[in-house]
Protein backbone atom coordinates (compact mmCIF):
# COMPACT_ATOMS: atom_id res chain seq x y z
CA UNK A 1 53.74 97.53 130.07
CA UNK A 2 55.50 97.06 126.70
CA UNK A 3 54.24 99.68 124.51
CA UNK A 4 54.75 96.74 121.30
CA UNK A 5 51.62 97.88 119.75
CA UNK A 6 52.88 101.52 119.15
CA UNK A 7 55.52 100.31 116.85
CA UNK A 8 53.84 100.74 113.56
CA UNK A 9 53.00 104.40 114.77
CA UNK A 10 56.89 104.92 115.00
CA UNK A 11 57.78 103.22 112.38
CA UNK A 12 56.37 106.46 109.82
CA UNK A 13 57.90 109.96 110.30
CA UNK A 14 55.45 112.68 111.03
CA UNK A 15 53.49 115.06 110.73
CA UNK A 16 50.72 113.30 112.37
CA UNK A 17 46.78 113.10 112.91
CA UNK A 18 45.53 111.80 115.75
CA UNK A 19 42.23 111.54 116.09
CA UNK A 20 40.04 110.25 119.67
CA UNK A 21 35.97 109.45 118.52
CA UNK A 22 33.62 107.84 120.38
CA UNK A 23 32.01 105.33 118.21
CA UNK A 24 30.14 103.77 120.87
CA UNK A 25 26.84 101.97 119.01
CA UNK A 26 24.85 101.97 121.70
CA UNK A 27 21.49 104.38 120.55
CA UNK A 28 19.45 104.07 117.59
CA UNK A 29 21.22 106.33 115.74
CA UNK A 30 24.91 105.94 116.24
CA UNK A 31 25.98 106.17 113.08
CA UNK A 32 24.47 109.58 112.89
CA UNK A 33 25.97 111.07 116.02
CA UNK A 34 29.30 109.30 114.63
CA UNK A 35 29.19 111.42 111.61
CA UNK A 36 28.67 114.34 113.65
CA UNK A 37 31.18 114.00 116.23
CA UNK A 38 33.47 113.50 113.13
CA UNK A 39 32.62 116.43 111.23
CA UNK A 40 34.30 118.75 114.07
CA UNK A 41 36.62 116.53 114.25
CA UNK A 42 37.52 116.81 110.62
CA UNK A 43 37.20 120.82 110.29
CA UNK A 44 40.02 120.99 113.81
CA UNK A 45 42.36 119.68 111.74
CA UNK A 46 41.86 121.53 108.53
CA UNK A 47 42.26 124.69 110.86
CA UNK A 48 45.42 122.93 112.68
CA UNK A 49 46.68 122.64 108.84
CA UNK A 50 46.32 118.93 108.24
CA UNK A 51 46.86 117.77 105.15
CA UNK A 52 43.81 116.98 102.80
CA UNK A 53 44.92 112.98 102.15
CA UNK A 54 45.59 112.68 105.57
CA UNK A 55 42.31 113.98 106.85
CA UNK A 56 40.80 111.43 103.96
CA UNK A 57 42.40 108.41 104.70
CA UNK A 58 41.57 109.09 108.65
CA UNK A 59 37.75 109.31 107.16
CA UNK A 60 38.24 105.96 105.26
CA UNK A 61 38.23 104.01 108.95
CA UNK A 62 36.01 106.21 110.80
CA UNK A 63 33.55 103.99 112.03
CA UNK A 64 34.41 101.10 110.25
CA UNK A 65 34.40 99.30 113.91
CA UNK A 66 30.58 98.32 113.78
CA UNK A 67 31.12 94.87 114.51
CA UNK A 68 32.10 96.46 117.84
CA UNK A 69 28.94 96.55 119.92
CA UNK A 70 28.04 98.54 123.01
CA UNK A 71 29.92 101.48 124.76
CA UNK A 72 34.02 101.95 122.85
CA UNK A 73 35.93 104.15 121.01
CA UNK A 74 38.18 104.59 118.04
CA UNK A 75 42.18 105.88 117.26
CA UNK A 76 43.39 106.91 114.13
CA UNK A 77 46.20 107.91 113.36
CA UNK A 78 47.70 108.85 110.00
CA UNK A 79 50.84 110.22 107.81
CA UNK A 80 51.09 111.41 104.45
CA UNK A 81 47.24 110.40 103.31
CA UNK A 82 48.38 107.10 104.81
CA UNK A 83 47.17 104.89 107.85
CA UNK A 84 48.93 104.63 110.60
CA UNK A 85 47.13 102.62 113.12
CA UNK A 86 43.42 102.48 113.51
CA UNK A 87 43.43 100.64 117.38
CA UNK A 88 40.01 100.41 119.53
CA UNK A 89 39.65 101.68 122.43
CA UNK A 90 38.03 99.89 125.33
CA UNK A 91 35.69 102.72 126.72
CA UNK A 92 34.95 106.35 125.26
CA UNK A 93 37.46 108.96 124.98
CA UNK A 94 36.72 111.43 127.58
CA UNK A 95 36.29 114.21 124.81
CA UNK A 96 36.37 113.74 121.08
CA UNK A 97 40.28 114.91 120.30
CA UNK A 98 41.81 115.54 117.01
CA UNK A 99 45.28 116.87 116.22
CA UNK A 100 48.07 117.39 114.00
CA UNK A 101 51.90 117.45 114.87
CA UNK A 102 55.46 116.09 114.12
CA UNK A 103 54.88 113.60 117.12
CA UNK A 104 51.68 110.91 117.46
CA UNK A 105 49.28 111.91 120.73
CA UNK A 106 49.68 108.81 121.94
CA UNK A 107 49.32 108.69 125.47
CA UNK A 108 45.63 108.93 125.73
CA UNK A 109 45.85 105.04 123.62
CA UNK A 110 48.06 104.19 126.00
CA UNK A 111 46.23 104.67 129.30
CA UNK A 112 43.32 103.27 127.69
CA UNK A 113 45.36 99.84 127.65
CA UNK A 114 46.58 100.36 131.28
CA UNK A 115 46.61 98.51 133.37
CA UNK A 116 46.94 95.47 130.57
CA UNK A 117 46.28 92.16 132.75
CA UNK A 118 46.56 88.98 131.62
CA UNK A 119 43.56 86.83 132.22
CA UNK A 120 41.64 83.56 131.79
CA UNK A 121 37.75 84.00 131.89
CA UNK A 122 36.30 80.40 132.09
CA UNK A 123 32.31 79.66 132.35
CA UNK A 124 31.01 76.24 133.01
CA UNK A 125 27.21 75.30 133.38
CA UNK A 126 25.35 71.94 132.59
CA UNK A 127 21.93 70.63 131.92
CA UNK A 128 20.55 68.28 134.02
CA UNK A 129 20.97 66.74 137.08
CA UNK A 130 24.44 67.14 139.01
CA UNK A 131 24.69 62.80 139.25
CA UNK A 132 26.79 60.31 137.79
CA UNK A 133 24.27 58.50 135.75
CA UNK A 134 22.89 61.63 134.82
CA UNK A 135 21.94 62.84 130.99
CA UNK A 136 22.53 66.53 129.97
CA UNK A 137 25.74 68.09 128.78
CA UNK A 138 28.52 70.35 130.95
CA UNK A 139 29.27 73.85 128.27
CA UNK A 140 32.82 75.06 128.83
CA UNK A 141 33.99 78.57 127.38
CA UNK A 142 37.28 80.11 128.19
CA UNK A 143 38.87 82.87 126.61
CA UNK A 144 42.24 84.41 127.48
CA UNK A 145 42.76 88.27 127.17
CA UNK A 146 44.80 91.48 128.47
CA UNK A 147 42.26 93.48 130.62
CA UNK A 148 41.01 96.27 129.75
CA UNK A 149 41.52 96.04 125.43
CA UNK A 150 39.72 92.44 125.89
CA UNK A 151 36.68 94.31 126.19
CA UNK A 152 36.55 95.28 122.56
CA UNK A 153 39.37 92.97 121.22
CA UNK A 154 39.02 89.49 123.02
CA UNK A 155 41.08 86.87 122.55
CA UNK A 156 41.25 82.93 121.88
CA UNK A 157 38.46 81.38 123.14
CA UNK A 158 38.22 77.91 123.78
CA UNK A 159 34.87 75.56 124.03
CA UNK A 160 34.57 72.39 125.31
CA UNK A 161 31.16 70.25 125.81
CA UNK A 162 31.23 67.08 127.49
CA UNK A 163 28.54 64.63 128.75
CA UNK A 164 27.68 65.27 132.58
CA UNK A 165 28.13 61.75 133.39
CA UNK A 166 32.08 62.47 132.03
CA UNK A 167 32.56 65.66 132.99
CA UNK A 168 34.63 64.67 136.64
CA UNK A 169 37.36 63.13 133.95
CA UNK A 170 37.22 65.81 131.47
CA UNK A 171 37.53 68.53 134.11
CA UNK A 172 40.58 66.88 134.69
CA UNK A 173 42.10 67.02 131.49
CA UNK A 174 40.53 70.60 131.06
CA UNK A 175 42.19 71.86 134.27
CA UNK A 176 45.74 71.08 132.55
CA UNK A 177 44.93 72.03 129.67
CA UNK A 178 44.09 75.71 131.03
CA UNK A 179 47.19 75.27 133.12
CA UNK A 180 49.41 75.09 129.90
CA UNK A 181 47.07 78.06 128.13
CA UNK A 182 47.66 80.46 131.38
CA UNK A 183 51.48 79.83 131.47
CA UNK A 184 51.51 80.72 127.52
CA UNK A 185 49.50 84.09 128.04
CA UNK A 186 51.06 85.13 131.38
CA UNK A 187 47.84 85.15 133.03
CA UNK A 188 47.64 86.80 136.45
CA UNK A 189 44.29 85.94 137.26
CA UNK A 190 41.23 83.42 136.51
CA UNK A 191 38.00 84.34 137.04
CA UNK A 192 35.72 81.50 136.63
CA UNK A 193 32.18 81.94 136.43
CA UNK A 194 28.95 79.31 135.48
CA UNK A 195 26.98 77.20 137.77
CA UNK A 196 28.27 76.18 141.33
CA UNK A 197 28.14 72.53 140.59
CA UNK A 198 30.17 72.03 137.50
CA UNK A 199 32.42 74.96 138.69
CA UNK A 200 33.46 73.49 141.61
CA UNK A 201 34.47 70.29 139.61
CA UNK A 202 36.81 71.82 137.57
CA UNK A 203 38.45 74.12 140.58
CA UNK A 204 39.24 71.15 142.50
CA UNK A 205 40.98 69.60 139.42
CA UNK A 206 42.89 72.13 138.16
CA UNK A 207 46.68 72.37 139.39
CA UNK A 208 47.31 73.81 142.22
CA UNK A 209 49.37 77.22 140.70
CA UNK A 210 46.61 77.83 139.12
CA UNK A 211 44.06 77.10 141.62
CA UNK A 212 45.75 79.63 143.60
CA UNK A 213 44.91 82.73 141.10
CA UNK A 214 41.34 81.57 140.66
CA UNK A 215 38.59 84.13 141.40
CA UNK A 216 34.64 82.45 141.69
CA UNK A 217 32.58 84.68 140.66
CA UNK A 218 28.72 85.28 139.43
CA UNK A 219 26.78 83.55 137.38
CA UNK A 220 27.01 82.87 133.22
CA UNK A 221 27.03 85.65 131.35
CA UNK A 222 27.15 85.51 127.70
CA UNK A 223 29.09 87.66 125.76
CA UNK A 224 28.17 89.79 122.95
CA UNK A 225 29.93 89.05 119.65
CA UNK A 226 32.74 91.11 119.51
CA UNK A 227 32.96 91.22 123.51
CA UNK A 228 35.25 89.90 126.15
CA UNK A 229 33.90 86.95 127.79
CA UNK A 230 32.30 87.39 131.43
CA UNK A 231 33.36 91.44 130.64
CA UNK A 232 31.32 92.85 134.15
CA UNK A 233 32.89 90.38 135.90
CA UNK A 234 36.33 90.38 135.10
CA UNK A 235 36.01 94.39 135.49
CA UNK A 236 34.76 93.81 138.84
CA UNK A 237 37.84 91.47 139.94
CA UNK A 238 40.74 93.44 138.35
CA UNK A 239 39.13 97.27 138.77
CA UNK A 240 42.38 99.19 140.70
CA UNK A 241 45.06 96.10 140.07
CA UNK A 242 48.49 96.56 138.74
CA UNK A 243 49.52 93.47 136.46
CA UNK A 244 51.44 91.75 138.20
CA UNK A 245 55.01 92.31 135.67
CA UNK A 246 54.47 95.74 136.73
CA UNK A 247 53.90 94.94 139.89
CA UNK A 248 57.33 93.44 140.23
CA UNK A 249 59.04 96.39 138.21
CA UNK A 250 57.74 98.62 140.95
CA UNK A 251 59.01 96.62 143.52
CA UNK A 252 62.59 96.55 141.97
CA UNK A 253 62.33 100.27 141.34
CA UNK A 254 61.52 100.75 145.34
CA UNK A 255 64.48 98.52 146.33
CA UNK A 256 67.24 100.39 144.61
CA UNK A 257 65.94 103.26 145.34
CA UNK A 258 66.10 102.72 148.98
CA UNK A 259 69.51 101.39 148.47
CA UNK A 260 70.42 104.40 146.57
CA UNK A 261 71.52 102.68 143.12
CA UNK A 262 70.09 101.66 139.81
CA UNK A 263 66.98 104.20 139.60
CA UNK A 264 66.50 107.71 138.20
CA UNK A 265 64.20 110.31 139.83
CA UNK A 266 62.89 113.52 138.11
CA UNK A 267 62.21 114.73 134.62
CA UNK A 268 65.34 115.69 134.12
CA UNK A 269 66.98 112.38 135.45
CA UNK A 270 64.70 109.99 133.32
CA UNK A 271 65.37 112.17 130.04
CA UNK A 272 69.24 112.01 130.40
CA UNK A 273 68.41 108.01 130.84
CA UNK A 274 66.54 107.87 127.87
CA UNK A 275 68.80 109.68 125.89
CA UNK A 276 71.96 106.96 127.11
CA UNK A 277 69.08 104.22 126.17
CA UNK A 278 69.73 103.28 130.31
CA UNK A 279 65.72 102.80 131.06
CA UNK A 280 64.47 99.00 131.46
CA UNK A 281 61.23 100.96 132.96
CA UNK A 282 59.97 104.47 132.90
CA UNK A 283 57.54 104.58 136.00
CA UNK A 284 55.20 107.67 135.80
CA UNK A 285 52.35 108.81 138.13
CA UNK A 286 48.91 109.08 135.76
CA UNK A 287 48.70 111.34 133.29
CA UNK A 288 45.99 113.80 133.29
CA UNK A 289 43.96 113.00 130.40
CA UNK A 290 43.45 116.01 127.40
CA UNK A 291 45.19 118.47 129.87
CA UNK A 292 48.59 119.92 127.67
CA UNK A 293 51.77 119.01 129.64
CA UNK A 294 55.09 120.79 129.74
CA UNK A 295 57.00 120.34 126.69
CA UNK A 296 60.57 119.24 125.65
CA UNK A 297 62.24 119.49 123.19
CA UNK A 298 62.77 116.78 120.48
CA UNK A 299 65.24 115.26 117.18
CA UNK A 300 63.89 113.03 114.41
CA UNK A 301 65.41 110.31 116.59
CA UNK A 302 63.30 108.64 119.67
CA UNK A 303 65.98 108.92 122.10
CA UNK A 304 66.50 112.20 121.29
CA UNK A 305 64.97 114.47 123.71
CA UNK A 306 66.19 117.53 125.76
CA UNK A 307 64.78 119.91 128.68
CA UNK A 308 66.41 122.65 126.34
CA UNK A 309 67.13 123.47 122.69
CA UNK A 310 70.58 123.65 123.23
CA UNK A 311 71.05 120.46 124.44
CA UNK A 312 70.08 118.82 121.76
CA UNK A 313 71.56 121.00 119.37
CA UNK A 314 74.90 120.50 121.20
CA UNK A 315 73.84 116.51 120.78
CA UNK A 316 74.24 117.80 116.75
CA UNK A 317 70.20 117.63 116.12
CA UNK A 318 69.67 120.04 113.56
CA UNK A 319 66.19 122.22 114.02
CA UNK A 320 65.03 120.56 117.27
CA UNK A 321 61.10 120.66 117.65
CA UNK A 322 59.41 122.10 121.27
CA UNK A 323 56.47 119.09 121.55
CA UNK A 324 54.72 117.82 124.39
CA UNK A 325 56.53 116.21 127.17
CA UNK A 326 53.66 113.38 127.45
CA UNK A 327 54.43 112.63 123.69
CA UNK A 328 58.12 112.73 123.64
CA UNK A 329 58.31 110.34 126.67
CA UNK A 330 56.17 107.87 125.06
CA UNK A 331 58.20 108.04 121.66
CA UNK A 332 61.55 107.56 123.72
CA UNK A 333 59.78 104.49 125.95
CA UNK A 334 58.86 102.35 122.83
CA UNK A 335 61.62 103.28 120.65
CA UNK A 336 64.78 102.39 123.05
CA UNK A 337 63.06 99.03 123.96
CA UNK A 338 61.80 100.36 128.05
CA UNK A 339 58.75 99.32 128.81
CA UNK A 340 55.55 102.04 130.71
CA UNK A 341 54.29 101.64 134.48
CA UNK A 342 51.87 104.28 135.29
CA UNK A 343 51.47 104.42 139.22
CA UNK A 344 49.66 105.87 141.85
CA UNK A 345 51.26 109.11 142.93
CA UNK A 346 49.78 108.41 146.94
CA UNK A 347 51.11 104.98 146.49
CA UNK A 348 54.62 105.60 144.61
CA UNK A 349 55.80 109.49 145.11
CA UNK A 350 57.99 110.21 142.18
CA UNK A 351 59.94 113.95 141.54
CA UNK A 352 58.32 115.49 138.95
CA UNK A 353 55.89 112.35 138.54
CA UNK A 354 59.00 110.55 136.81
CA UNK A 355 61.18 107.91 137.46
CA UNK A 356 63.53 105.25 136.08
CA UNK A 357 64.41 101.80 136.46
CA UNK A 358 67.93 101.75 134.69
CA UNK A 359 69.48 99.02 133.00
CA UNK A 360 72.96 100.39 134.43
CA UNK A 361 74.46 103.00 135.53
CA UNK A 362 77.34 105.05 135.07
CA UNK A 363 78.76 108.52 136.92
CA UNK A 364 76.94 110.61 134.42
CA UNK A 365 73.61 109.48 135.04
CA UNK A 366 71.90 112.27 136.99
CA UNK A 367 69.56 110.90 139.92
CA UNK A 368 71.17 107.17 139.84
């Protein structure tokens, strides 16, 4: 996963709040138990020693997601009395979290994007009889999205109605046309839902690559505003994938590992890579969420990062900072250009939960 999205978070210099609220708006009075939850939230920070703009302009945005139905969350993030990134999040954070430190607590935003499919969601249904000479209309919606953040953040949505008596011809031109869209977005997976009838039209005219990653599925559901299209079903057909980029990065990883070249293994391995800027992919095994993780030491720059004070200092980084490990890993990922696969540690064992697919190697890369 390219972590693209963090780049206006390290684009500022710290110190940061970060702040985790469920803003779910799913009870009569969630803007009351928003308020709440934000009130601790706001008086953990004063005691952390946050700033008073900062604290303010994270205020500004809380809650300003109502147009965000149903179960979801919110992160803030600011610098200086200035917003960072305000991002939702597709379900709940697991606690209400607020900090303050040189470095962004980012990773809990970034496993609530995992696993980050690419998708079509198409539903078809028509009214009337399934004949030629038949009145009614057939109702197409599609929408293409990145699974899970479509839930709260969908994406282009396309809709199409045609005549019933037309619809074997348009479901030809529509099954192209959804071709082209997939290859565009990347998407893994279809999932097409509606009535069996006009559903079955348009799956025996779409191309055959694309027929291929089609998933049937339940009947319509329509989507909230503000909601990913066919939401419960989509969750049902992709709950427990890997997209399928990562997928393939995994693979490669496995491969040179077995041969014995072109990977890093072990925190202490992937940190020298990151520092060399060496890491096309830094593989981890899930982090645990809101638990504290073993730090490391950090410079103002993102690829520099040490097991040890010294280190760094003999890198010439003046005052070096102890922060969290999760937090300096995630800095280093986005800001040397790697990209994030979080995998299973039963299905991918990894020393230390860390490894590295490396752009090249060299005889000072530790692990290679």
């Amino acid at each position: 996963m390219r972590l693209s999205f963090l780049e206006p978070l390290y684009a500022e210099r710290g110190p940061f709040t970060s702040v985790y609220l469920d803003t779910s708006r799913d009870t009569d009075d969630a803007e009351r138990a928003i308020a709440q939850r934000w009130h601790r939230l706001r008086e953990q920070l004063a005691r952390q020693g946050a700033d008073r703009a900062s604290i303010a302009a994270a205020e500004e945005v809380v809650g300003a997601d109502a147009d965000v139905p149903g179960v979801h969350g919110q992160a803030i993030f600011t610098a200086h009395g200035t917003l960072v990134l305000d991002d939702e999040l597709p379900a709940p954070p697991a606690h209400d979290v607020a900090r303050y430190g040189t470095l962004p607590d980012a990773m809990p935003l970034v496993a609530q994007h995992l696993p980050e499919i690419p998708y079509l969601a198409v539903v078809v249904h028509y009214r009337g009889l399934p004949t030629a000479d038949a009145s009614g209309t057939v109702a197409v919606a599609a929408e293409a999205g990145r699974w899970p953040v479509s839930r709260v953040a969908p994406g282009e949505r396309l809709l199409r109605r045609v005549p019933v008596s037309g619809w074997h011809g348009a479901a030809a031109r529509l099954g192209h046309e959804l071709d082209r869209w997939a290859r565009r977005t990347g998407a893994d997976t279809v999932v097409l839902g509606g009535d069996e009838w006009a559903g079955n039209v348009l799956f025996r005219r779409l191309p055959r690559a694309l027929r291929e990653r089609v998933v049937r599925v339940g009947g319509p559901a329509p989507a909230a505003a503000g909601r990913a299209l066919l939401e419960p079903q989509v969750a049902g057909v992709l709950r427990g994938r890997m997209a399928a980029h990562d997928r393939a990065l995994v693979e490669t990883f496995l491969a040179r590992r077995a041969r014995g070249a072109g990977t890093a293994e072990g925190l202490a391995a992937g940190v020298a890579a990151l520092q060399r800027g060496q890491v096309t992919a830094l593989l981890l095994h899930p982090p645990r969420p809101w638990q504290p993780a073993e730090p490391l030491w950090t410079g103002p720059g993102p690829a520099q990062l040490a097991l040890t004070e010294e280190e760094l200092l003999s890198f010439g980084v003046r005052a070096p900072r102890r922060e969290r490990a999760d937090e300096a890993l995630v800095r280093a990922v986005a800001g040397t250009g790697a990209e994030l696969v979080v995998v299973p540690a039963d299905e991918v064992p990894l020393r230390d939960g860390v490894g590295a697919l490396l752009r090249y190697t060299d005889a000072a890369t530790p692990g290679a």
